[in-house]
Structure formats: structure tokens, C-alpha cells
PDB file of N, CA and C in Angstrom:
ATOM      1  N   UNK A   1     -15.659   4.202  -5.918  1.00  0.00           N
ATOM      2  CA  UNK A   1     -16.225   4.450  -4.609  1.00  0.00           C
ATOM      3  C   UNK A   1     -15.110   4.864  -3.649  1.00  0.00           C
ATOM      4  N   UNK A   2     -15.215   5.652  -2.798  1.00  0.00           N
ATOM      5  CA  UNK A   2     -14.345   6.601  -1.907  1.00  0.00           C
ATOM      6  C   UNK A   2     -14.922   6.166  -0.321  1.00  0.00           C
ATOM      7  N   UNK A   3     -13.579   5.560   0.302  1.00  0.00           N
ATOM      8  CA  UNK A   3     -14.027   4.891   1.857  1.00  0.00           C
ATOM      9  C   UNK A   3     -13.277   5.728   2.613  1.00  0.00           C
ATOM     10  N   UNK A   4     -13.220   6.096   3.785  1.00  0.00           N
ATOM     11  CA  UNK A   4     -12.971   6.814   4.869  1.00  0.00           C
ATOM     12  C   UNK A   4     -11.438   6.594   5.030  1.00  0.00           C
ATOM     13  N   UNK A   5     -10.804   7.337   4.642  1.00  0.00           N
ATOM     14  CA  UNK A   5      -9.693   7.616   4.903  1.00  0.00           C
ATOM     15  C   UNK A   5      -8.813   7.949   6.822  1.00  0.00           C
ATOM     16  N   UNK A   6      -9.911   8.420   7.766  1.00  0.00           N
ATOM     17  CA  UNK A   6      -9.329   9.038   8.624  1.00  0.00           C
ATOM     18  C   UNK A   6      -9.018   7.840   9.766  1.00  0.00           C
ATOM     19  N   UNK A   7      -8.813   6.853   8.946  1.00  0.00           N
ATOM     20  CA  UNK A   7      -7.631   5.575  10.311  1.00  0.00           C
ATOM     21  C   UNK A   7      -6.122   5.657   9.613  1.00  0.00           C
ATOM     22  N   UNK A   8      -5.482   5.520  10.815  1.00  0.00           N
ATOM     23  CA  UNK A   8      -3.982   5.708  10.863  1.00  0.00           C
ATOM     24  C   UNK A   8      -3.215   3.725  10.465  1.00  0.00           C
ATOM     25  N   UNK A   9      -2.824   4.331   8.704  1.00  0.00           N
ATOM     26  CA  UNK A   9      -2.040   3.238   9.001  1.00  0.00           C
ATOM     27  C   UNK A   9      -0.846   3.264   9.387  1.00  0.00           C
ATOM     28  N   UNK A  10      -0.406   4.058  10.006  1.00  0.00           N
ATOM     29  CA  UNK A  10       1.126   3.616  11.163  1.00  0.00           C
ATOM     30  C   UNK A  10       0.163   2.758  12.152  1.00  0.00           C
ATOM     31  N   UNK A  11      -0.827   2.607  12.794  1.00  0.00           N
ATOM     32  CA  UNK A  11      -1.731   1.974  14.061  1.00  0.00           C
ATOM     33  C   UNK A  11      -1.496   0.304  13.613  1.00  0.00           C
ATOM     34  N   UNK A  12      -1.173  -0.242  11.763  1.00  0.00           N
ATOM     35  CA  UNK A  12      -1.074  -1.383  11.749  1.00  0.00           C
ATOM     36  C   UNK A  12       0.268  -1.700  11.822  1.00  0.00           C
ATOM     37  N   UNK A  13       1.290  -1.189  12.374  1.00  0.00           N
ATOM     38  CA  UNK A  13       3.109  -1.744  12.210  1.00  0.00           C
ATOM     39  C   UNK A  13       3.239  -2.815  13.658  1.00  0.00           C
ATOM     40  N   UNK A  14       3.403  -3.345  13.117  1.00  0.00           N
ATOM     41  CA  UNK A  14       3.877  -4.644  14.315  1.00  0.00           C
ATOM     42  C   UNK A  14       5.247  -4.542  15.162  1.00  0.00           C
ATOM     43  N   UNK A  15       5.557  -4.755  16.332  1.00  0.00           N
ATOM     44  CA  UNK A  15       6.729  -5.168  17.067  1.00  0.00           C
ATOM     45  C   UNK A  15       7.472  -5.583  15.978  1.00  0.00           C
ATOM     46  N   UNK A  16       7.699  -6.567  15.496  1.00  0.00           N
ATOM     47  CA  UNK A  16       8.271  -7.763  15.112  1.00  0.00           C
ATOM     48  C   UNK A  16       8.665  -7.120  13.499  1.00  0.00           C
ATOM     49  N   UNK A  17       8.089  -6.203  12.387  1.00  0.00           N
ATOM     50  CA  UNK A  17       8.044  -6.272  11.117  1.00  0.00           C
ATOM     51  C   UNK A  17       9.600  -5.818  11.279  1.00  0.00           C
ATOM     52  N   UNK A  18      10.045  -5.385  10.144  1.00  0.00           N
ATOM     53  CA  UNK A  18      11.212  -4.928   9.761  1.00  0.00           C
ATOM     54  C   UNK A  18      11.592  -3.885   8.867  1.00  0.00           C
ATOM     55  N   UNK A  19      11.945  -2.968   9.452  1.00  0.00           N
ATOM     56  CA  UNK A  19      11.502  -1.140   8.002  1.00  0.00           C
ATOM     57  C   UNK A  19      11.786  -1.845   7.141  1.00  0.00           C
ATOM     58  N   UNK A  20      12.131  -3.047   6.255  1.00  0.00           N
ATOM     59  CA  UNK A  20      12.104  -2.623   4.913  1.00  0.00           C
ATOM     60  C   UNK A  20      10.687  -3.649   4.980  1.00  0.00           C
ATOM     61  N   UNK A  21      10.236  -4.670   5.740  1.00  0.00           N
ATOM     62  CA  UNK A  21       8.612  -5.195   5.428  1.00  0.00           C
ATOM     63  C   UNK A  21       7.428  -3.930   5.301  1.00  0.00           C
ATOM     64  N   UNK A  22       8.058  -3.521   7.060  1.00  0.00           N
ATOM     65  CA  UNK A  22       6.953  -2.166   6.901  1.00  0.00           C
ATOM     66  C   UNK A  22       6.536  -1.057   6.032  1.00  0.00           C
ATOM     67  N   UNK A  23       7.938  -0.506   5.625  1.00  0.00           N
ATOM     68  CA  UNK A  23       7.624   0.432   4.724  1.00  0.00           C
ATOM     69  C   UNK A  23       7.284  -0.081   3.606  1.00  0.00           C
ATOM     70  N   UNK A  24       6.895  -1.362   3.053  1.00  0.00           N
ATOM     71  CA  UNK A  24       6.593  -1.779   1.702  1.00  0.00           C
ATOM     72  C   UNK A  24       5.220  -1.808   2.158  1.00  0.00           C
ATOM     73  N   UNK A  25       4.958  -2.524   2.947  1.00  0.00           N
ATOM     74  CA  UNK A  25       3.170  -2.500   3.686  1.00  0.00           C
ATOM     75  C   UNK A  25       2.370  -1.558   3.602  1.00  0.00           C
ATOM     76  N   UNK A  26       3.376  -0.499   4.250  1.00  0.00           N
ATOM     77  CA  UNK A  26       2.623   1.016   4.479  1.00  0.00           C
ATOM     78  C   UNK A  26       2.547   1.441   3.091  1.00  0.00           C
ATOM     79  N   UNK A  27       3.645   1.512   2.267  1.00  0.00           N
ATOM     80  CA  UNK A  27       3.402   1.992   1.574  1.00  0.00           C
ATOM     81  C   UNK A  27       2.270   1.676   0.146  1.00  0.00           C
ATOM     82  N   UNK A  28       1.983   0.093   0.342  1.00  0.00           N
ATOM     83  CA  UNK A  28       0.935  -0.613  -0.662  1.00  0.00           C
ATOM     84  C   UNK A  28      -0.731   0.332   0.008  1.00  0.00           C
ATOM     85  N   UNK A  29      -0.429   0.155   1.646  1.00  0.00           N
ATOM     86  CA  UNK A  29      -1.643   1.038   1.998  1.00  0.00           C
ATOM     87  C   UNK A  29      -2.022   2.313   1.605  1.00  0.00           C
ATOM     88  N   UNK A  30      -0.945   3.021   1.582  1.00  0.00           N
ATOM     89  CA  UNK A  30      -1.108   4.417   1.592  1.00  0.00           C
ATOM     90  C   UNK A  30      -1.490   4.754   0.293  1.00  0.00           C
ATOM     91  N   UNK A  31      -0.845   4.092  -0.650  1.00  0.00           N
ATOM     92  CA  UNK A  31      -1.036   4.052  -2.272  1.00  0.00           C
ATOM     93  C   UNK A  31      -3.200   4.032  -2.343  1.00  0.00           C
ATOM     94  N   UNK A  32      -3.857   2.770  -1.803  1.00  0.00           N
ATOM     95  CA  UNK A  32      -4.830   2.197  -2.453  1.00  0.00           C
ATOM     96  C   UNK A  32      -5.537   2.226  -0.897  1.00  0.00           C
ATOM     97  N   UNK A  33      -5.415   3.432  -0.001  1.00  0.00           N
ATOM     98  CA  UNK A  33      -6.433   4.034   1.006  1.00  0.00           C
ATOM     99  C   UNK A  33      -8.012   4.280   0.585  1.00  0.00           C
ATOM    100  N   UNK A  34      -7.621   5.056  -0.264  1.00  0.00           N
ATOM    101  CA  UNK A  34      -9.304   5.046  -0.770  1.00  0.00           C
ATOM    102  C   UNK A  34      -9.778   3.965  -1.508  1.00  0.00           C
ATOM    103  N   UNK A  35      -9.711   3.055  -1.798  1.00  0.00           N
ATOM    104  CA  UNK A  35      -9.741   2.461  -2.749  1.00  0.00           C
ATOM    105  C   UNK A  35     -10.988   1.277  -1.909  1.00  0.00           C
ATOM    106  N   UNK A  36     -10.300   1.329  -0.931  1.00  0.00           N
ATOM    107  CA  UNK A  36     -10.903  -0.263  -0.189  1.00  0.00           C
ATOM    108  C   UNK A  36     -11.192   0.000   1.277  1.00  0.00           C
ATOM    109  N   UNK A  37     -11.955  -0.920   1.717  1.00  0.00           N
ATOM    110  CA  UNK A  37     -11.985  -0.598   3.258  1.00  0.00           C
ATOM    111  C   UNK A  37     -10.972  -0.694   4.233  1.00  0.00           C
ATOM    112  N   UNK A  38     -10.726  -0.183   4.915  1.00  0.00           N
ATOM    113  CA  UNK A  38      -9.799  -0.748   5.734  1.00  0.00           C
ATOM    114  C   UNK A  38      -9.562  -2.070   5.913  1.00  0.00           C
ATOM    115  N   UNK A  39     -10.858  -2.717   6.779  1.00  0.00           N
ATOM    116  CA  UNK A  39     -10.247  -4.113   7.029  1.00  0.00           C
ATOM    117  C   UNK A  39      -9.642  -5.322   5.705  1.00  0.00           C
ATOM    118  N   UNK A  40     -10.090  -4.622   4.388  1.00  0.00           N
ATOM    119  CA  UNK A  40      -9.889  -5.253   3.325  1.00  0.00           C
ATOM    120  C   UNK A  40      -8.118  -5.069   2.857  1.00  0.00           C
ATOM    121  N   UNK A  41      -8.301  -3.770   3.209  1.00  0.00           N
ATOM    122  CA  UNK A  41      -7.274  -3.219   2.682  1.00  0.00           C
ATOM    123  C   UNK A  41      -5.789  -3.651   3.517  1.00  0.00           C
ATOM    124  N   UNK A  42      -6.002  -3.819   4.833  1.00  0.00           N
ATOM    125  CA  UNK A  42      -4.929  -4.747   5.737  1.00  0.00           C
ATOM    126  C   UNK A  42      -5.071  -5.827   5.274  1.00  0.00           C
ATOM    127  N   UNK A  43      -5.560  -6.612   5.241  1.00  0.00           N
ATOM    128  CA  UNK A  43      -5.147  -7.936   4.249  1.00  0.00           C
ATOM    129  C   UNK A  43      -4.903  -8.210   3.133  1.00  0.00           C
ATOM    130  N   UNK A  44      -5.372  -7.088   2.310  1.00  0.00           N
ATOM    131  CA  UNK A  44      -4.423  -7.392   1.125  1.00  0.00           C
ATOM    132  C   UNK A  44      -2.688  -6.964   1.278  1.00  0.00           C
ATOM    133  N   UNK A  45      -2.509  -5.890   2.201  1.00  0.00           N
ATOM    134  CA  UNK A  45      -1.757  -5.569   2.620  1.00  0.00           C
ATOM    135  C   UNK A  45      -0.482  -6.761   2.678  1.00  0.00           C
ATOM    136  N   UNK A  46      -1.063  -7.584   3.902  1.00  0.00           N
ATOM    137  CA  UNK A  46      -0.360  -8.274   4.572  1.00  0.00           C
ATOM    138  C   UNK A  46      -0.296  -9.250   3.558  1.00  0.00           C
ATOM    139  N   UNK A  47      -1.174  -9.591   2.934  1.00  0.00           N
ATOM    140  CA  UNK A  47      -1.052 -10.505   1.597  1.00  0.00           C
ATOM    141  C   UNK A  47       0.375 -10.442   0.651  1.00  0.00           C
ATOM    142  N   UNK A  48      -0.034  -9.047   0.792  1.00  0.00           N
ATOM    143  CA  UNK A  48       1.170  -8.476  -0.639  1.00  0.00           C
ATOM    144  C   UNK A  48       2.797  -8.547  -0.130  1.00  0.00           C
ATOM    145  N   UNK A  49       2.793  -8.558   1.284  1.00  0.00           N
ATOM    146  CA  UNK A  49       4.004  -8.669   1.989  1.00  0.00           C
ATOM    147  C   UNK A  49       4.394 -10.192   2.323  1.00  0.00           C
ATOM    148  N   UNK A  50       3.567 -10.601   2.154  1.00  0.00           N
ATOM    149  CA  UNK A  50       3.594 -12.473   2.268  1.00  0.00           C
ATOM    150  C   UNK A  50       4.298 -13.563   0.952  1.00  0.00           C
ATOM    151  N   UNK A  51       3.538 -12.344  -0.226  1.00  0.00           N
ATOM    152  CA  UNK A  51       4.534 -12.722  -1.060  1.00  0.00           C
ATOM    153  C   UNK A  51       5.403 -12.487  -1.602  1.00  0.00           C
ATOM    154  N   UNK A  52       5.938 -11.507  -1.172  1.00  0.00           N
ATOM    155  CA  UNK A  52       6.885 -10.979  -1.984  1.00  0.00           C
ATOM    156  C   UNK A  52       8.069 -11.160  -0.723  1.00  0.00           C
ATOM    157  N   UNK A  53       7.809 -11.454   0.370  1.00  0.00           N
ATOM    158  CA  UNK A  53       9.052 -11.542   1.036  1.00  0.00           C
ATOM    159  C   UNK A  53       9.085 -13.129   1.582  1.00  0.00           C
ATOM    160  N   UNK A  54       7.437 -13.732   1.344  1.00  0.00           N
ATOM    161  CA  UNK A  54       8.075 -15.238   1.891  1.00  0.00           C
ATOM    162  C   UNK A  54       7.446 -16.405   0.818  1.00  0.00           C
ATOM    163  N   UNK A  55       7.434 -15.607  -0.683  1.00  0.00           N
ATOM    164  CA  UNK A  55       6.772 -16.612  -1.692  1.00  0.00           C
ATOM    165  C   UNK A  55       5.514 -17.101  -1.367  1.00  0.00           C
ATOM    166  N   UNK A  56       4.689 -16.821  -0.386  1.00  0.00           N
ATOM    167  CA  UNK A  56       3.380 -17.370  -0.085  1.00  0.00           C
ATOM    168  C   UNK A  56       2.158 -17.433  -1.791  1.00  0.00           C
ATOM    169  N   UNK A  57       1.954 -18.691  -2.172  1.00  0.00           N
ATOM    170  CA  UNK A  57       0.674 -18.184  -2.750  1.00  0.00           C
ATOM    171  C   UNK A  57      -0.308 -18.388  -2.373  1.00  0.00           C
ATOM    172  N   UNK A  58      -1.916 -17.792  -3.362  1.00  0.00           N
ATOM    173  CA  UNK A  58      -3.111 -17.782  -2.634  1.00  0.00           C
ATOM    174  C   UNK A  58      -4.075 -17.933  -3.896  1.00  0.00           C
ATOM    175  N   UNK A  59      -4.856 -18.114  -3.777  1.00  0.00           N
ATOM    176  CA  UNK A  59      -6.209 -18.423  -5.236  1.00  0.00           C
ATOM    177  C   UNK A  59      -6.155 -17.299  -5.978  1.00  0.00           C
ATOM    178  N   UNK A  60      -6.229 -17.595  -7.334  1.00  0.00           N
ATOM    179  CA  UNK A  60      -5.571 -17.024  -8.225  1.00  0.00           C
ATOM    180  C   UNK A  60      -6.304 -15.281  -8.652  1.00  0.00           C
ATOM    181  N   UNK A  61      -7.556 -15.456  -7.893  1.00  0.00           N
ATOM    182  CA  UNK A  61      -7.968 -14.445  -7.966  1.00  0.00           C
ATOM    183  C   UNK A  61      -7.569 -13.167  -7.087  1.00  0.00           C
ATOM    184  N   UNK A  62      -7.291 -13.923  -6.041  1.00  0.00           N
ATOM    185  CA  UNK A  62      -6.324 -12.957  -5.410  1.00  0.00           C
ATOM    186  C   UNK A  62      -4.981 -12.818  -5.632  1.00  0.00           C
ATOM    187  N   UNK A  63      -4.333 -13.312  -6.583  1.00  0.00           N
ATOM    188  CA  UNK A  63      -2.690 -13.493  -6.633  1.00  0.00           C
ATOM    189  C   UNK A  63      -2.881 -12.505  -8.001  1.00  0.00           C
ATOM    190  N   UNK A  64      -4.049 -12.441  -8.485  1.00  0.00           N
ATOM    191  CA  UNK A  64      -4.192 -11.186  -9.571  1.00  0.00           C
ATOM    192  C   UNK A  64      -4.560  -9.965  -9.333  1.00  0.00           C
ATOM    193  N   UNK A  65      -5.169 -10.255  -8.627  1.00  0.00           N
ATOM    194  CA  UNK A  65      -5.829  -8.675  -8.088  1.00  0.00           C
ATOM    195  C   UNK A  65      -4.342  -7.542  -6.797  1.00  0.00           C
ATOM    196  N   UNK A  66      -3.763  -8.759  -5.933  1.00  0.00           N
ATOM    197  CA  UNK A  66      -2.128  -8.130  -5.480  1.00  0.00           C
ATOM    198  C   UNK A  66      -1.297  -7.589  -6.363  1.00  0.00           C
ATOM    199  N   UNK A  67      -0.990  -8.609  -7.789  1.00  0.00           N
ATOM    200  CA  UNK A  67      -0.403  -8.426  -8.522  1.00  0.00           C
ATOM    201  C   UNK A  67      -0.344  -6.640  -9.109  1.00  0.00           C
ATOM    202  N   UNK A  68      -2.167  -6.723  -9.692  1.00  0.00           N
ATOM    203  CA  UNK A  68      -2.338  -5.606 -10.273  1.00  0.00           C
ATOM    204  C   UNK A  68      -1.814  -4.174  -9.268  1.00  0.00           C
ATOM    205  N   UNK A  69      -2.276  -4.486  -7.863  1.00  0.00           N
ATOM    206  CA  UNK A  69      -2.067  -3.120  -6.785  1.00  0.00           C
ATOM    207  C   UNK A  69      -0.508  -3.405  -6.727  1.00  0.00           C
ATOM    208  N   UNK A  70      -0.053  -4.437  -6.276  1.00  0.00           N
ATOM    209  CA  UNK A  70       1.350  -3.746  -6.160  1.00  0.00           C
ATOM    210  C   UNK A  70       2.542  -3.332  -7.062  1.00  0.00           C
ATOM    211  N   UNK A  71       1.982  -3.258  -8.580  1.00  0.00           N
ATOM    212  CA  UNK A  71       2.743  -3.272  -9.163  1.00  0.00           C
ATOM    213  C   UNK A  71       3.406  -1.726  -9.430  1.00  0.00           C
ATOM    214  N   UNK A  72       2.818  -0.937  -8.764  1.00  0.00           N
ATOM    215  CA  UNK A  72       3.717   0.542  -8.871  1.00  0.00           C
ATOM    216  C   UNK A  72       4.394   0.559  -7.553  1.00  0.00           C
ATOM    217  N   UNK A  73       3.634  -0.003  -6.488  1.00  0.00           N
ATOM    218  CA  UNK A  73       4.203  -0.035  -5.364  1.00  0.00           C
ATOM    219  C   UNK A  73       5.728  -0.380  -4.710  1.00  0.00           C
ATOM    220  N   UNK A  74       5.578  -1.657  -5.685  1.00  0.00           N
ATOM    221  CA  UNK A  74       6.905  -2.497  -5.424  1.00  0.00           C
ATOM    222  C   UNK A  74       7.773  -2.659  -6.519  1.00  0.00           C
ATOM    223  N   UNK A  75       7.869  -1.726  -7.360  1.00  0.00           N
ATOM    224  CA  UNK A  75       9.053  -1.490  -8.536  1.00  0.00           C
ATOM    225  C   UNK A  75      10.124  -1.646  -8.211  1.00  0.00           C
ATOM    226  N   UNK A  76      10.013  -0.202  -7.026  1.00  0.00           N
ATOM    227  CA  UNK A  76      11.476   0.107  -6.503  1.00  0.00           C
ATOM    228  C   UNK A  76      11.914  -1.106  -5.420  1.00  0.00           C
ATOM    229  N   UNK A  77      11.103  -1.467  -5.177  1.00  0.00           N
ATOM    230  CA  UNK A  77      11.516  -2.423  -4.480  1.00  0.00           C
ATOM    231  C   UNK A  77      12.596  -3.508  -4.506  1.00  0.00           C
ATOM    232  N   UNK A  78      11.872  -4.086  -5.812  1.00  0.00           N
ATOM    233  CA  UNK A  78      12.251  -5.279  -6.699  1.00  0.00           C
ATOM    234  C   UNK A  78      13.081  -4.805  -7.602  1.00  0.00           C
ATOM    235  N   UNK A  79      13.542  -3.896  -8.022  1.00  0.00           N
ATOM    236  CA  UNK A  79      14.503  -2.906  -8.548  1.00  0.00           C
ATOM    237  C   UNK A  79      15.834  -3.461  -7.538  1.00  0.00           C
ATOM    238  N   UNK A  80      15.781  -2.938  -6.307  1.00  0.00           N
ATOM    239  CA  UNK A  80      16.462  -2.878  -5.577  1.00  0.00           C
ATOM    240  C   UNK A  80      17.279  -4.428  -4.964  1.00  0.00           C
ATOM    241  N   UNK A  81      16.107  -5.036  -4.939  1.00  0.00           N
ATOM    242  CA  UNK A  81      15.962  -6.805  -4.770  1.00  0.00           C
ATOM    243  C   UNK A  81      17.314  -7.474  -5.780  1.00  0.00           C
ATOM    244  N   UNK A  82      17.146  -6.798  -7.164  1.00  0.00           N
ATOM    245  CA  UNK A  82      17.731  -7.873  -7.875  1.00  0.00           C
ATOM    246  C   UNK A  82      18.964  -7.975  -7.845  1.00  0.00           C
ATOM    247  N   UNK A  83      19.782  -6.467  -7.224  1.00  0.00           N
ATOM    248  CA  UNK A  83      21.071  -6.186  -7.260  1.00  0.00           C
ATOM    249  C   UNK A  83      21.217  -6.850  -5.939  1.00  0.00           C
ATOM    250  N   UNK A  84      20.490  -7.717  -4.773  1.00  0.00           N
ATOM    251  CA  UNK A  84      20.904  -7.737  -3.850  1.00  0.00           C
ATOM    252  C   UNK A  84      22.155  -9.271  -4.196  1.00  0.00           C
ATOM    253  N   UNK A  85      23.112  -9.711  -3.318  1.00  0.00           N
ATOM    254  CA  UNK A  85      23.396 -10.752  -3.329  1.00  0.00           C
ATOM    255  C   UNK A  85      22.630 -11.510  -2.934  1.00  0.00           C
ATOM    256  N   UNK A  86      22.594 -12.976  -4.192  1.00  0.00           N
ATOM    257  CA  UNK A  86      21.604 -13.970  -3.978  1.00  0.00           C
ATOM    258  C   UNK A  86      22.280 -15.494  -3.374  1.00  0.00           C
ATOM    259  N   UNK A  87      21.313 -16.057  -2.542  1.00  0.00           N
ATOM    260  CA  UNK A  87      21.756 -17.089  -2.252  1.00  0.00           C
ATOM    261  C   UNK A  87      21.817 -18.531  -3.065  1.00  0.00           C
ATOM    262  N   UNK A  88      22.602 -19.369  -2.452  1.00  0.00           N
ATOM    263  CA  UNK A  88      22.600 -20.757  -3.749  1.00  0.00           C
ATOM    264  C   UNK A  88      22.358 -21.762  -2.935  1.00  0.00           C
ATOM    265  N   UNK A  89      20.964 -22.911  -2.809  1.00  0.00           N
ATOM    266  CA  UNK A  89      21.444 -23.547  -1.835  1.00  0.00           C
ATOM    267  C   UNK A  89      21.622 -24.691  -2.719  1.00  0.00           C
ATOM    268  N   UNK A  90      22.339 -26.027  -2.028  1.00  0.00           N
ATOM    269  CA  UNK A  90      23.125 -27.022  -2.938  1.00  0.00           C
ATOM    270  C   UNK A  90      22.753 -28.225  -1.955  1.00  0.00           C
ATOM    271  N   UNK A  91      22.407 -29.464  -2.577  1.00  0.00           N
ATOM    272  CA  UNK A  91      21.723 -30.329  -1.869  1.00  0.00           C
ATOM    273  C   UNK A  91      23.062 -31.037  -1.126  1.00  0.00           C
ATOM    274  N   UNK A  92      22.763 -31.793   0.257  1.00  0.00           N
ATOM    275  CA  UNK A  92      23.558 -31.756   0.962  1.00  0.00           C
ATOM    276  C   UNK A  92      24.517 -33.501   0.035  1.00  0.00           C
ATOM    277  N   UNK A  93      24.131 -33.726  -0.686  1.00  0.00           N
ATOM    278  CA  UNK A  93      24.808 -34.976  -1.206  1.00  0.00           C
ATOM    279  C   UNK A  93      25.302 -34.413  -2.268  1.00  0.00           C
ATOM    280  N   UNK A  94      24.994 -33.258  -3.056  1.00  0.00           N
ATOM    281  CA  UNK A  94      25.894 -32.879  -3.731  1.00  0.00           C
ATOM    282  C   UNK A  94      27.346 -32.161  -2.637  1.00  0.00           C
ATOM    283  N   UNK A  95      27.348 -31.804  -1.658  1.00  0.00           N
ATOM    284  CA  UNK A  95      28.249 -30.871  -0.981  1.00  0.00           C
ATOM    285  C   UNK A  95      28.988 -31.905  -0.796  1.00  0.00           C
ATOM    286  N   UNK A  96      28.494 -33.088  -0.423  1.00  0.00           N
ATOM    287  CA  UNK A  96      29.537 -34.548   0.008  1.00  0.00           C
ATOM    288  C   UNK A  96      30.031 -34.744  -0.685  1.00  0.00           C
ATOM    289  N   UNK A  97      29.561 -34.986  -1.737  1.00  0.00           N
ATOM    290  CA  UNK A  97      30.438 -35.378  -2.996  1.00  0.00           C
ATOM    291  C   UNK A  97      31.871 -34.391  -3.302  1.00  0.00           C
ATOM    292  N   UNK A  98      31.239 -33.221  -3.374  1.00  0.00           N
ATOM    293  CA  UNK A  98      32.754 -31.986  -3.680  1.00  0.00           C
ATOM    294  C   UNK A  98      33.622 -32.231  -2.934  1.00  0.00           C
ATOM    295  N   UNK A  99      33.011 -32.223  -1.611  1.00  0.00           N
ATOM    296  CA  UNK A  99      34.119 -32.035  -0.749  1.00  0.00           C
ATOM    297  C   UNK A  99      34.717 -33.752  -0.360  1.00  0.00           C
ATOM    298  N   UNK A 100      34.413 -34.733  -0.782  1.00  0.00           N
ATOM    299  CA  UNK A 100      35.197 -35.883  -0.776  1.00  0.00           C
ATOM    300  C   UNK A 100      36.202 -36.132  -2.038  1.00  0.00           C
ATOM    301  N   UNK A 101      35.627 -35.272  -2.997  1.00  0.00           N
ATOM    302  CA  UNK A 101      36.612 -34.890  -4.186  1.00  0.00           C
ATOM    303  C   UNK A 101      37.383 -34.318  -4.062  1.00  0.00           C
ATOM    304  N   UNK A 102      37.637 -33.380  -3.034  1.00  0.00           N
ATOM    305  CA  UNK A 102      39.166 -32.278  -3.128  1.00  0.00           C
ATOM    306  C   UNK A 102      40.262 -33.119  -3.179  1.00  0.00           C
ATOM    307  N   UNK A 103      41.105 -32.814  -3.273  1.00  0.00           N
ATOM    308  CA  UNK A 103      42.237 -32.869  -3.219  1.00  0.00           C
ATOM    309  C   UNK A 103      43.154 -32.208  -1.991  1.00  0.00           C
ATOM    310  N   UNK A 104      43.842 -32.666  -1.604  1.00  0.00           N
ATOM    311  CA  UNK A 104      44.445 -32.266  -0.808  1.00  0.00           C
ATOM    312  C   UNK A 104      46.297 -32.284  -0.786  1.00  0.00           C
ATOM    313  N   UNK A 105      46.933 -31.494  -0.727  1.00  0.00           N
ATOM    314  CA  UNK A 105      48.100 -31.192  -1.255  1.00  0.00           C
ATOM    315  C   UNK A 105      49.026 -31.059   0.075  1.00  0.00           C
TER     316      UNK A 105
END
């Protein structure tokens, strides 16, 4: 089934997103425009940007159905992701411990 294409998704970019949130957004939209209605299609949207940039999950039927759409979408993405430097965080009683262990010379 084929839904109306003629709304502008640049009209959904927020103040606040960040070109690399946005252009992953836009670009999950632009991919799967026809596909869905608009108002459907912004929330999966925003869905798909929820998890992939803040681990959000959601019922599994929807964590399959994102899955399936963003998976051409966000290749390059996550391509790009893995080479990034990653963080380590270390519980704060382990940090006590090291650092009451140094040595000092």
C-alpha cells in the first residue's frame, strides 16, 4: 500500500537533535516514506533513534519490526560506530582500590 508522500520530513528536525541523530532519522524516513503513514512513520522514526543512540527498549514486536527497517539504514552508521573510541566505565571502589595501590616513588 502507497501513502502520501507530499509532507516534508525536514518539518520533523528538532532545535535540540544533532546532524549525526538527525541525519540517521531523516534518513530511516526517507528510506520507508511510502511505506507507512506519516504519523506512524515519525515514531518509528524516533523509536529507531532511541535505540540506537540511547539503548532504549520497547515490546518485542516493535524492537522487531525497527530492527527489520533499520537495518539498511543504519549499516553505515554502525560501521562507523565501531571504529569510534569506546568508553570504559569502572566502579568507583574498584578506582579506590588502584589508586590506594600505587606506589609512589
Amino acid at each position: 500500500m502507497d501513502f502520501p508522500t507530499n509532507w516534508k520530513v525536514e518539518d520533523y528536525r528538532t532545535t535540540y537533535e544533532s546532524d549525526e541523530h538527525w541525519q540517521l532519522r531523516r534518513n530511516f524516513m526517507e528510506t520507508h516514506k511510502e511505506k507507512f503513514p506519516e504519523d506512524e512513520l515519525v515514531c518509528l522514526a524516533q523509536t529507531f533513534t532511541n535505540v540506537e543512540f540511547l539503548g532504549c527498549r520497547y515490546p518485542a514486536e516493535t524492537m522487531r519490526l525497527v530492527a527489520e527497517l533499520s537495518k539498511d539504514v543504519a549499516k553505515e552508521f554502525r560501521k562507523k560506530r565501531e571504529s569510534r573510541l569506546k568508553r570504559t566505565f569502572v566502579q568507583a571502589s574498584d578506582a579506590a582500590e588502584a589508586k590506594a595501590k600505587r606506589v609512589r616513588k
